[in-house]
N, C-alpha and C. Protein backbone atom coordinates (compact mmCIF):
# COMPACT_ATOMS: atom_id res chain seq x y z
N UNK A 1 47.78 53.92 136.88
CA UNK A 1 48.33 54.34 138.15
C UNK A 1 47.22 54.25 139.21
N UNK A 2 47.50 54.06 140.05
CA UNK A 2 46.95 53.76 141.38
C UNK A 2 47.40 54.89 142.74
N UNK A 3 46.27 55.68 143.71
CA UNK A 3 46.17 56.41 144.37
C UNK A 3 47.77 56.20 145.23
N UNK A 4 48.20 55.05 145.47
CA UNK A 4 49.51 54.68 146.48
C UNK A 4 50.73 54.71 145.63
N UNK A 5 50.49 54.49 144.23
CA UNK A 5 51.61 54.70 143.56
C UNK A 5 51.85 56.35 143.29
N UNK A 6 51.18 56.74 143.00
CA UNK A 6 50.92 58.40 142.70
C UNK A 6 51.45 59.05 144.09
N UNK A 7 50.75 58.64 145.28
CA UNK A 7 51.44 59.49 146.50
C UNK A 7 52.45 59.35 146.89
N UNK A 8 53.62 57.76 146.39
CA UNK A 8 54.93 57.81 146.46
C UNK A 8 55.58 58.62 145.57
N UNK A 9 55.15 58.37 144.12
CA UNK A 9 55.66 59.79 143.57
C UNK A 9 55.65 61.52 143.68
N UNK A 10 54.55 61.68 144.31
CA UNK A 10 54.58 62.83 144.71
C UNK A 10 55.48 63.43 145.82
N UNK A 11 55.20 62.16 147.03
CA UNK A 11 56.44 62.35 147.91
C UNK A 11 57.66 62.55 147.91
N UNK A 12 58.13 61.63 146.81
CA UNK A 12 59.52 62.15 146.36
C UNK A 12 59.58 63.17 145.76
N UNK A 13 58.32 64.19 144.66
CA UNK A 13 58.63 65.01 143.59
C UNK A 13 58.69 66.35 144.11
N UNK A 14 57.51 66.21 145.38
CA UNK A 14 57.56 67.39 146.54
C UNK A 14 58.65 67.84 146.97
N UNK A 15 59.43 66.49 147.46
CA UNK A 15 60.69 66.87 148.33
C UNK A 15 61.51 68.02 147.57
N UNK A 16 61.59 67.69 145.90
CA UNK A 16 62.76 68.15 145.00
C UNK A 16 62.34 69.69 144.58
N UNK A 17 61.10 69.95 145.44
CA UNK A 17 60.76 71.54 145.04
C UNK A 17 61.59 72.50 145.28
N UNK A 18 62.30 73.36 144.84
CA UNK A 18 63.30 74.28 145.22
C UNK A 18 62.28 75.56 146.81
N UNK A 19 63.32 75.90 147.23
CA UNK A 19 62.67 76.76 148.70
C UNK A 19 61.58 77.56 148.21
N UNK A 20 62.89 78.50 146.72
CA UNK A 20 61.70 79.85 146.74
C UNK A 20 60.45 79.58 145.97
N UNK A 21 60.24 78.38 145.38
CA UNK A 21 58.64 78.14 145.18
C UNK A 21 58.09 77.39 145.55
N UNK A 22 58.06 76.61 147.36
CA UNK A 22 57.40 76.32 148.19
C UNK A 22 56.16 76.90 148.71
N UNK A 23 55.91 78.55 148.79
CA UNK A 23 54.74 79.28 149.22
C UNK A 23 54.25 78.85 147.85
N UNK A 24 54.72 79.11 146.85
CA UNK A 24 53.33 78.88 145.73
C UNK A 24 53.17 77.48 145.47
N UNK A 25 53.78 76.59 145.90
CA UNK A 25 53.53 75.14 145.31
C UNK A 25 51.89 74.74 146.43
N UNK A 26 52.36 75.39 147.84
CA UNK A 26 51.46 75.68 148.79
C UNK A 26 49.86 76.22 148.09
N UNK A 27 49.79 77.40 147.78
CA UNK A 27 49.15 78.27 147.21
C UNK A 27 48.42 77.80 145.92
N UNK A 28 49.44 77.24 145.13
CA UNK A 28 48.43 76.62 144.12
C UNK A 28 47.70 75.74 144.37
N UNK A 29 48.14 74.57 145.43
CA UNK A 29 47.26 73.52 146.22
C UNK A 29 46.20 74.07 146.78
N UNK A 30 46.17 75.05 147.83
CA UNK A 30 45.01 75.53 148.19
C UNK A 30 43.72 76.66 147.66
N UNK A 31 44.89 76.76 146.13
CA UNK A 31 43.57 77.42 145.34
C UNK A 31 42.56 76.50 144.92
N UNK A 32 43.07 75.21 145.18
CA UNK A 32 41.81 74.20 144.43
C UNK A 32 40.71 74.47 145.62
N UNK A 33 41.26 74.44 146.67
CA UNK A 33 40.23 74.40 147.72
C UNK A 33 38.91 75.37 147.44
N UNK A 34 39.73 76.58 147.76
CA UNK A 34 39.62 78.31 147.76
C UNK A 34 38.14 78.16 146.60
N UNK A 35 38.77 77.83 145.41
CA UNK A 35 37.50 78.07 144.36
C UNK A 35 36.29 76.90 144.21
N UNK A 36 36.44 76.01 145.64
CA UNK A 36 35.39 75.02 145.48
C UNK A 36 34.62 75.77 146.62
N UNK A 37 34.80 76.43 147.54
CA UNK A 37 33.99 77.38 148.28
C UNK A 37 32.80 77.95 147.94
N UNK A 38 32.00 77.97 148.29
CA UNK A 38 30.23 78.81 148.00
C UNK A 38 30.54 79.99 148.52
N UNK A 39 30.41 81.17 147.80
CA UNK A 39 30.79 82.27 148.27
C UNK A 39 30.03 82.49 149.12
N UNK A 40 28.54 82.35 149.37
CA UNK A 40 27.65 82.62 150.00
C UNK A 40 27.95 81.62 151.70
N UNK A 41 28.69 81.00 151.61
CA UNK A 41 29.58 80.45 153.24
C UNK A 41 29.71 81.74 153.91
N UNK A 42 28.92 81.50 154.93
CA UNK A 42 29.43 82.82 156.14
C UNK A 42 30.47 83.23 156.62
N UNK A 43 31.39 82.81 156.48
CA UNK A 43 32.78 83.08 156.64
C UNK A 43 33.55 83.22 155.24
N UNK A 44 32.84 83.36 154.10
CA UNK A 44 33.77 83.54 152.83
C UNK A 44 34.66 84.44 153.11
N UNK A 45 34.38 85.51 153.56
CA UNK A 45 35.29 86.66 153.34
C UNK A 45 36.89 86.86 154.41
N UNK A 46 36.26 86.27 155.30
CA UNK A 46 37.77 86.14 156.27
C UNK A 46 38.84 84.80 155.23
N UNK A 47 38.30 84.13 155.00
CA UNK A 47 38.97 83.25 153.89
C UNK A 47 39.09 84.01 152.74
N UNK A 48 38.40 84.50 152.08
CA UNK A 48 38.79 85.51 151.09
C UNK A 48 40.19 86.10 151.26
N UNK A 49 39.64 87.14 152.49
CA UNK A 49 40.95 88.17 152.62
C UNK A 49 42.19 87.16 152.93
N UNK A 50 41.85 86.23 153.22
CA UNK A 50 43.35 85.09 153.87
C UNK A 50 43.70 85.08 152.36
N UNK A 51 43.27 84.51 152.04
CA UNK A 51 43.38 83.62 150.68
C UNK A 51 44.29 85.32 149.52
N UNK A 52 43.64 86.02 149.77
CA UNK A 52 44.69 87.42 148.67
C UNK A 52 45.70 87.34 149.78
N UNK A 53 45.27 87.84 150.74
CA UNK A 53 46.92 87.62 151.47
C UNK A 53 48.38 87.02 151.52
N UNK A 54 47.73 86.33 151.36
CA UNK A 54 48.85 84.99 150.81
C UNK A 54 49.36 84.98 149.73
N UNK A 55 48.46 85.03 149.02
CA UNK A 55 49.06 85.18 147.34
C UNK A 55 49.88 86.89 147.35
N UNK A 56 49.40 87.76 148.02
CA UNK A 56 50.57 89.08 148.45
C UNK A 56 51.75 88.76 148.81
N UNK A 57 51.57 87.76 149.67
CA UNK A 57 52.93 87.86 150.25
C UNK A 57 53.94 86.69 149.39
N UNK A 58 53.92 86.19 148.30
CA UNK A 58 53.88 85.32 147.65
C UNK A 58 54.11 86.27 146.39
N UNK A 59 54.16 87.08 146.10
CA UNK A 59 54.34 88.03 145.15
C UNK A 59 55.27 89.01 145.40
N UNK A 60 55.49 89.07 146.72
CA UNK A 60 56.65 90.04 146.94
C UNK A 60 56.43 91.27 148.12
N UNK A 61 54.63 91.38 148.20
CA UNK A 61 54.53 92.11 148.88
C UNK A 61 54.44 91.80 150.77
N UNK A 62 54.41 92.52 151.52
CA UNK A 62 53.62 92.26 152.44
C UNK A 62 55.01 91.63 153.27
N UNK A 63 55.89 90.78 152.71
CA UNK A 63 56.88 90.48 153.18
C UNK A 63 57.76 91.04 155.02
N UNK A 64 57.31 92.19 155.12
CA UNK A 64 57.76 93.01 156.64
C UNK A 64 56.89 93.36 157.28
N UNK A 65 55.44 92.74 156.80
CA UNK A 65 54.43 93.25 157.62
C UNK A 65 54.24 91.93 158.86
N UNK A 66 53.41 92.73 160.09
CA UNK A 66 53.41 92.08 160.97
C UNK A 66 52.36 91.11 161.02
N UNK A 67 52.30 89.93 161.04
CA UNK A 67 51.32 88.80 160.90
C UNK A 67 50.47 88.65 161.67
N UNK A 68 50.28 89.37 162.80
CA UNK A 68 49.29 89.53 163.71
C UNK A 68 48.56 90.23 163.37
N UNK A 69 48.60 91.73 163.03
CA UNK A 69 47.91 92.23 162.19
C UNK A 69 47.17 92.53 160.88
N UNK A 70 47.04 91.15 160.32
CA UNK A 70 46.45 90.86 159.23
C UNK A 70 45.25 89.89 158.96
N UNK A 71 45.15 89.99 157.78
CA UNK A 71 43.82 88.99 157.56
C UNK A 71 44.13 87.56 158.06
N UNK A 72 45.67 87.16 158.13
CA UNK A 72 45.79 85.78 158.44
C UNK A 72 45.72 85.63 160.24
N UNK A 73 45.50 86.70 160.79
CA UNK A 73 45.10 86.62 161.93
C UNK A 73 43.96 86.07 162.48
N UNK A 74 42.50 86.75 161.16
CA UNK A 74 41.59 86.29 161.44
C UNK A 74 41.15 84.63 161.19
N UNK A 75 41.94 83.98 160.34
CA UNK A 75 42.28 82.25 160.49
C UNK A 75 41.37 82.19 162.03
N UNK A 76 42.40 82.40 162.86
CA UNK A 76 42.06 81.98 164.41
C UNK A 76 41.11 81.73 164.86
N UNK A 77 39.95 83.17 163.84
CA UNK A 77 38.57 83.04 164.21
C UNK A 77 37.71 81.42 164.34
N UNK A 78 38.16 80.75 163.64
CA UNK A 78 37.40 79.42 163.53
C UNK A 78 37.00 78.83 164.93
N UNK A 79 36.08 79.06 165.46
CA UNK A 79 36.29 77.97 166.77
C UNK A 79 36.12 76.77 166.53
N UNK A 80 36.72 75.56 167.43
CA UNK A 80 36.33 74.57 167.02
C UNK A 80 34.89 73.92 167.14
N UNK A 81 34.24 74.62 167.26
CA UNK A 81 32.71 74.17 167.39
C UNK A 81 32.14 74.47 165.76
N UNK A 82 32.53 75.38 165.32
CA UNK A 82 32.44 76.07 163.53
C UNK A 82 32.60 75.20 162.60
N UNK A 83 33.82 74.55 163.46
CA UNK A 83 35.06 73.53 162.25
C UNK A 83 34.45 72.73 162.13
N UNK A 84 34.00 72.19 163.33
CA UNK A 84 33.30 70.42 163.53
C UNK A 84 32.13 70.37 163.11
N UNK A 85 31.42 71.66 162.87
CA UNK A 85 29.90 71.86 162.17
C UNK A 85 30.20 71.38 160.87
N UNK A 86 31.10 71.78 159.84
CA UNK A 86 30.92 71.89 158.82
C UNK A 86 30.87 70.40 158.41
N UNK A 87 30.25 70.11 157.31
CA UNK A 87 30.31 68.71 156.78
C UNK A 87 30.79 68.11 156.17
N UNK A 88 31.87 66.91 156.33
CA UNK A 88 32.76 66.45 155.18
C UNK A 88 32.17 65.99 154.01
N UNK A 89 31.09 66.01 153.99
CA UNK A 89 30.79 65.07 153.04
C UNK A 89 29.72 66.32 151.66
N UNK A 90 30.06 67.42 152.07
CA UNK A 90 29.71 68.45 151.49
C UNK A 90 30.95 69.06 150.65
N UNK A 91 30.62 69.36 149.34
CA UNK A 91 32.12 70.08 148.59
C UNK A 91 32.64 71.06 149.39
N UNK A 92 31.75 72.18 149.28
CA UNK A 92 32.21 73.78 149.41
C UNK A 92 32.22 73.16 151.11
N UNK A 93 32.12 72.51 152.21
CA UNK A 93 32.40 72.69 153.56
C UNK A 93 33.65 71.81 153.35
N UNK A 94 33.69 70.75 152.73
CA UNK A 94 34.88 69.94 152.76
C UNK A 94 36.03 70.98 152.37
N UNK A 95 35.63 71.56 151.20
CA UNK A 95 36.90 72.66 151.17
C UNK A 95 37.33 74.10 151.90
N UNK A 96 35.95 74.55 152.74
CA UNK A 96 36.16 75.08 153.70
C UNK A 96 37.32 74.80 154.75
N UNK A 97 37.00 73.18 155.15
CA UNK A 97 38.39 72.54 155.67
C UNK A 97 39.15 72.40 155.80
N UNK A 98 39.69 72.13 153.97
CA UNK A 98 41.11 71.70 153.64
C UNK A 98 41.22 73.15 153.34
N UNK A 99 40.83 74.15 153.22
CA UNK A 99 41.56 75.55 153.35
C UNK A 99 42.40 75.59 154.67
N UNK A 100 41.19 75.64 155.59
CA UNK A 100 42.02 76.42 157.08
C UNK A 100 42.79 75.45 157.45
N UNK A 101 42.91 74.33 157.12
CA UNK A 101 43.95 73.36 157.50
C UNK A 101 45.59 73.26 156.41
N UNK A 102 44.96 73.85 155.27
CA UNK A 102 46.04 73.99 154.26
C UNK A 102 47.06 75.58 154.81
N UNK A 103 45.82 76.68 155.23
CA UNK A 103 46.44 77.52 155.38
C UNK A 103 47.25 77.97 156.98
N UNK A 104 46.69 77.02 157.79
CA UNK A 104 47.08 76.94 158.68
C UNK A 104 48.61 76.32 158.63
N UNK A 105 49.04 75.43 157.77
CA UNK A 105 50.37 75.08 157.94
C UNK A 105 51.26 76.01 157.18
N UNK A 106 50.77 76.66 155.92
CA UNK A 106 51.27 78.05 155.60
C UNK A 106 51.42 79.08 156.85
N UNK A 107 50.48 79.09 157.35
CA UNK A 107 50.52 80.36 158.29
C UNK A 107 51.86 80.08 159.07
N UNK A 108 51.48 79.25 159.66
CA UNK A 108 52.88 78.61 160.86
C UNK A 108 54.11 78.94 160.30
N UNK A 109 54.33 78.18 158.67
CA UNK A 109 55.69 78.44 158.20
C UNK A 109 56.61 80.10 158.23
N UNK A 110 54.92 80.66 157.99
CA UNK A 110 55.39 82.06 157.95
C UNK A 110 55.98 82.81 158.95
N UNK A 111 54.99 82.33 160.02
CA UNK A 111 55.41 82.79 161.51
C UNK A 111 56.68 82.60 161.70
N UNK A 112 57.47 81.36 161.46
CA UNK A 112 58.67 80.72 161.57
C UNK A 112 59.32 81.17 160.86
N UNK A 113 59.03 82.02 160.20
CA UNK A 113 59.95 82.61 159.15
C UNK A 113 60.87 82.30 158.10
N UNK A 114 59.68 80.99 157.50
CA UNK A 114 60.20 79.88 156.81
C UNK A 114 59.27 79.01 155.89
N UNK A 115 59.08 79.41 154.52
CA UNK A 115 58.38 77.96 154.08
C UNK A 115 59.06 76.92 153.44
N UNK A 116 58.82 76.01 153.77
CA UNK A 116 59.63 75.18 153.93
C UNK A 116 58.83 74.15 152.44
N UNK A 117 59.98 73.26 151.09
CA UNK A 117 58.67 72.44 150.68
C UNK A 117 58.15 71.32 151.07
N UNK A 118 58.31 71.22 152.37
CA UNK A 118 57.88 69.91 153.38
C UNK A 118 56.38 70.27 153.37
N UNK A 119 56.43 69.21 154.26
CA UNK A 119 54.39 69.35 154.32
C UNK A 119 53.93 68.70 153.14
N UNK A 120 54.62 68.05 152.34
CA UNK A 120 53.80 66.77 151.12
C UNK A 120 52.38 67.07 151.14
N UNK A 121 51.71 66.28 152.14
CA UNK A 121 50.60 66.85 151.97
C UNK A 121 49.38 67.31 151.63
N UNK A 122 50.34 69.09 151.50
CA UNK A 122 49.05 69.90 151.30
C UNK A 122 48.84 69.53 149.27
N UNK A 123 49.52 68.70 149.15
CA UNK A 123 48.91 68.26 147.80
C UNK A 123 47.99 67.47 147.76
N UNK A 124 47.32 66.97 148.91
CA UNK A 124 46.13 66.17 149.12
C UNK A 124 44.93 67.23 149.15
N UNK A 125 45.25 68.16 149.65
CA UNK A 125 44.26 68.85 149.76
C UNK A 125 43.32 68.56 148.49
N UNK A 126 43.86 69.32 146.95
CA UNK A 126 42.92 68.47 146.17
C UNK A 126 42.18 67.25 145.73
N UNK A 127 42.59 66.52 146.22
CA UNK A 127 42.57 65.41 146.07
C UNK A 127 41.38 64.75 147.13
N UNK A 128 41.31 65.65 148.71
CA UNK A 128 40.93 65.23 149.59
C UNK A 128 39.03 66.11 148.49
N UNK A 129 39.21 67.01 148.25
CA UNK A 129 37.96 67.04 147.71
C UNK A 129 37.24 66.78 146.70
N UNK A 130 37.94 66.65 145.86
CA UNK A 130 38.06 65.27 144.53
C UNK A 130 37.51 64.04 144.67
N UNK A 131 37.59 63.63 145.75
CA UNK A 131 37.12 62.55 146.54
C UNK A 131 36.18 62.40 147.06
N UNK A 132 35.42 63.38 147.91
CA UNK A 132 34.16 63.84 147.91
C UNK A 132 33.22 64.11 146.58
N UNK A 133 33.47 64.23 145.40
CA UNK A 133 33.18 64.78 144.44
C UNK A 133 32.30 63.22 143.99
N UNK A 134 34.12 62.57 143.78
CA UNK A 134 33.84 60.87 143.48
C UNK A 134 32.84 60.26 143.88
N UNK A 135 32.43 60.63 145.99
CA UNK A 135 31.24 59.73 146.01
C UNK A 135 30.47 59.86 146.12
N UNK A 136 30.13 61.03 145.71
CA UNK A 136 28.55 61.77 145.27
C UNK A 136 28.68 60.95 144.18
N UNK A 137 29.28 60.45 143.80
CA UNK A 137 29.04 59.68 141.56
C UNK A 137 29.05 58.22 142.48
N UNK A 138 29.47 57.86 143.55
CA UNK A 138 29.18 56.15 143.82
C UNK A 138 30.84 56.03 143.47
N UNK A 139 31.48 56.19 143.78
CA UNK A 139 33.27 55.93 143.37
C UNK A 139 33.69 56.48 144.71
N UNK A 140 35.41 56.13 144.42
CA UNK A 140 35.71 56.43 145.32
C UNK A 140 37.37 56.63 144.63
N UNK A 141 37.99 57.69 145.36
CA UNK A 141 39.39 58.02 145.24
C UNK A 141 40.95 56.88 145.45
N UNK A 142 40.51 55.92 146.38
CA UNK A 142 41.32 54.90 146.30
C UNK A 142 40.91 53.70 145.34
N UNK A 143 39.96 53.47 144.96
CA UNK A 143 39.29 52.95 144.14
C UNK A 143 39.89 53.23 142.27
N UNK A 144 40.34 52.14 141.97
CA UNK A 144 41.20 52.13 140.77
C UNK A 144 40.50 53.03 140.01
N UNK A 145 39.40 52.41 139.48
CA UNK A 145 38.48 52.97 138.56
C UNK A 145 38.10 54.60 138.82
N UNK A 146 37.73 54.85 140.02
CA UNK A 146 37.53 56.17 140.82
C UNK A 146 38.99 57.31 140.57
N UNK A 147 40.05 56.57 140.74
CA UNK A 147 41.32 57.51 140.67
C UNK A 147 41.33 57.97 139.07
N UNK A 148 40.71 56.88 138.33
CA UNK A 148 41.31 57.24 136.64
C UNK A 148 39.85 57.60 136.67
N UNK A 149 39.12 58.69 137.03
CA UNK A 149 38.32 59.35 136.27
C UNK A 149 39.42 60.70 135.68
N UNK A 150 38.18 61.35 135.36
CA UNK A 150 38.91 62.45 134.33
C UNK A 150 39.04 63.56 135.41
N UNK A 151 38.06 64.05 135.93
CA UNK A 151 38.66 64.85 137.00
C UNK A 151 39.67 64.70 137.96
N UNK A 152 39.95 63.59 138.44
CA UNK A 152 41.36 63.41 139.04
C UNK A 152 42.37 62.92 138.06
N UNK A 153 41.96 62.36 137.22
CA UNK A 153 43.43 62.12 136.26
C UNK A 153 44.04 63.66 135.37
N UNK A 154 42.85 64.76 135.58
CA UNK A 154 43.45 66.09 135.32
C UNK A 154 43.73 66.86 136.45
N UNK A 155 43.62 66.46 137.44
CA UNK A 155 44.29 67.19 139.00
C UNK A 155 45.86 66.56 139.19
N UNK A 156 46.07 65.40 138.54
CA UNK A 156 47.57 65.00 139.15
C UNK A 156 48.11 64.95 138.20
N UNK A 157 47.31 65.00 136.93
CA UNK A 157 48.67 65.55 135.84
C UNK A 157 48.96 66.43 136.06
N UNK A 158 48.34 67.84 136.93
CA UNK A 158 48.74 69.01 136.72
C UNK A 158 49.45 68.93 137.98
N UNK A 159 49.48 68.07 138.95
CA UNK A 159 50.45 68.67 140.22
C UNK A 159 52.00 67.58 139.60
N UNK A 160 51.63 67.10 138.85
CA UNK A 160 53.16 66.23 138.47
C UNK A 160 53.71 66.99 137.46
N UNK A 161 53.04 67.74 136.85
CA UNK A 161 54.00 68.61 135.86
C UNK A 161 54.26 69.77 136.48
N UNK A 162 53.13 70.48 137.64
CA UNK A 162 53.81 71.82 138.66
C UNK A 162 55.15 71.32 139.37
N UNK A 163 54.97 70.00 140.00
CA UNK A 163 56.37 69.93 140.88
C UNK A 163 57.10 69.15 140.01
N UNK A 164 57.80 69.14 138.98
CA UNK A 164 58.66 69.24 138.07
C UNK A 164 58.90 70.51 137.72
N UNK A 165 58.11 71.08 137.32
CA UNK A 165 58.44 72.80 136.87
C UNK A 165 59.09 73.10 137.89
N UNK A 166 58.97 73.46 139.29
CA UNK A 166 58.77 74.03 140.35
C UNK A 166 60.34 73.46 141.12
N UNK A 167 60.77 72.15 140.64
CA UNK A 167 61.85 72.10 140.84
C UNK A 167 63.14 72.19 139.81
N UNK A 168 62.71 72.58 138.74
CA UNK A 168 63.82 73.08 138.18
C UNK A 168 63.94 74.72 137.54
N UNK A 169 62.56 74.97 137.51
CA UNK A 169 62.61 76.57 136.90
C UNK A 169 63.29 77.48 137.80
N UNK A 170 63.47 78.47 137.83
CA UNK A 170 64.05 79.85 138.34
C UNK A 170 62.91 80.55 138.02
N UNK A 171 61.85 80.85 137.78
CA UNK A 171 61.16 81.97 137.40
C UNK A 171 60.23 82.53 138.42
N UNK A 172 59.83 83.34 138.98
CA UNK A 172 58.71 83.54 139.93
C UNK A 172 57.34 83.35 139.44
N UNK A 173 57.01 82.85 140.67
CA UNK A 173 55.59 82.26 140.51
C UNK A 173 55.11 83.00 140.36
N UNK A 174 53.66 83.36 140.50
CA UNK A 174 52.91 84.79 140.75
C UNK A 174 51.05 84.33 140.73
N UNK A 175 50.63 85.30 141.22
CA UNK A 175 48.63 85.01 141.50
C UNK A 175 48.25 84.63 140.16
N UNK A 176 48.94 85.52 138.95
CA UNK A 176 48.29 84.56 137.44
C UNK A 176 48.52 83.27 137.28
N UNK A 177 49.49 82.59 137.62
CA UNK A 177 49.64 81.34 137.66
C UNK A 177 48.93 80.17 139.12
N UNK A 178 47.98 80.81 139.30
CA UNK A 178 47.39 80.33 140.34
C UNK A 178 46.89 78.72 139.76
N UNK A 179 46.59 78.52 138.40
CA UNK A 179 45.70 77.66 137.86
C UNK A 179 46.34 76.86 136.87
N UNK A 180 48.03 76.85 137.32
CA UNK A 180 48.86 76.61 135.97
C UNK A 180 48.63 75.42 135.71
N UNK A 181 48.79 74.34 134.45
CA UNK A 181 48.76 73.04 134.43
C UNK A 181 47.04 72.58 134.60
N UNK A 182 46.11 73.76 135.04
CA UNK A 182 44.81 72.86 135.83
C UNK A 182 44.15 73.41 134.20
N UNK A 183 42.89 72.66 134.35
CA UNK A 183 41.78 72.84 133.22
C UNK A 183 40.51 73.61 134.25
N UNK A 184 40.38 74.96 134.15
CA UNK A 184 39.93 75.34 135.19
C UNK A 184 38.38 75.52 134.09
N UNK A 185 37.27 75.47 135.04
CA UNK A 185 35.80 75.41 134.41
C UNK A 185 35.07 76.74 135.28
């Protein structure tokens, strides 16, 4: 398989996600991010508290609380002078990134009072740092050879067997299943 064949399948497999496990199909995508983070990032902790937040409200709680007043408020904090500092070509800043950009389209949905399983996507998110990973090794993610390493050929087995699950189970997701399908180290 090849990076363009894989993202047509995903596109279609996304679409077939049922509503109520859209926040976690979300959520599990951006836990890849979340745990490539250096805790020691000056801003860990406003991402921190985002990052439980989410998975709260994603569990059942938090559901009537007001979104202004929460940790996903502090998101905002980022100025864009912060954002544009950080370095793509660094893991833990690259995933600094694809967080506030992953959680930023969560946030919105929420606001809207809606997650929706659109936004395809935020299943790049892993992928987008996977890729970074690759060319620290001299590879590259579109790159045949680069896609069938083992670390990405165990990131998209596990998002092709989540969005299969995810569109036919009934069961609630929940924060233990943050890592389902992944080989976490």
């Amino acid at each position: 398989m090849i990076f363009n064949e894989f993202k047509n399948t995903m596109d279609n497999q996304t679409s077939r996600i049922k509503g109520e496990n859209a926040l976690f199909w979300k959520l599990w995508c951006l836990t890849f991010a979340f745990d490539k983070i250096e805790k020691n990032y000056s801003n860990y902790k406003i991402i921190e508290d985002c990052y439980k937040f989410l998975w709260q409200i994603n569990g059942g709680e938090n559901k009537n609380l007001n979104l202004k007043n929460s940790p996903l408020d502090s998101m905002g904090k980022f100025g864009d002078m912060e954002y544009e500092d950080l370095d793509d070509f660094d893991v833990s800043e690259c995933a600094v990134k694809e967080f506030i950009n992953g959680a930023d389209v969560i946030i919105r949905d929420l606001k809207n009072g809606q997650v929706s399983n659109g936004g395809q996507a935020i299943y790049l998110i892993p992928l987008n740092i996977i890729d970074i990973i690759l060319q620290d090794d001299g590879t590259d993610l579109l790159d045949e050879d680069g896609f069938n390493t083992p670390i990405c050929l165990n990131e998209i087995n596990a998002q092709l067997k989540l969005s299969v699950e995810l569109s036919h189970n009934n069961r609630e997701f929940s924060f233990s299943d943050r890592n389902i399908f992944r080989a976490t180290t």
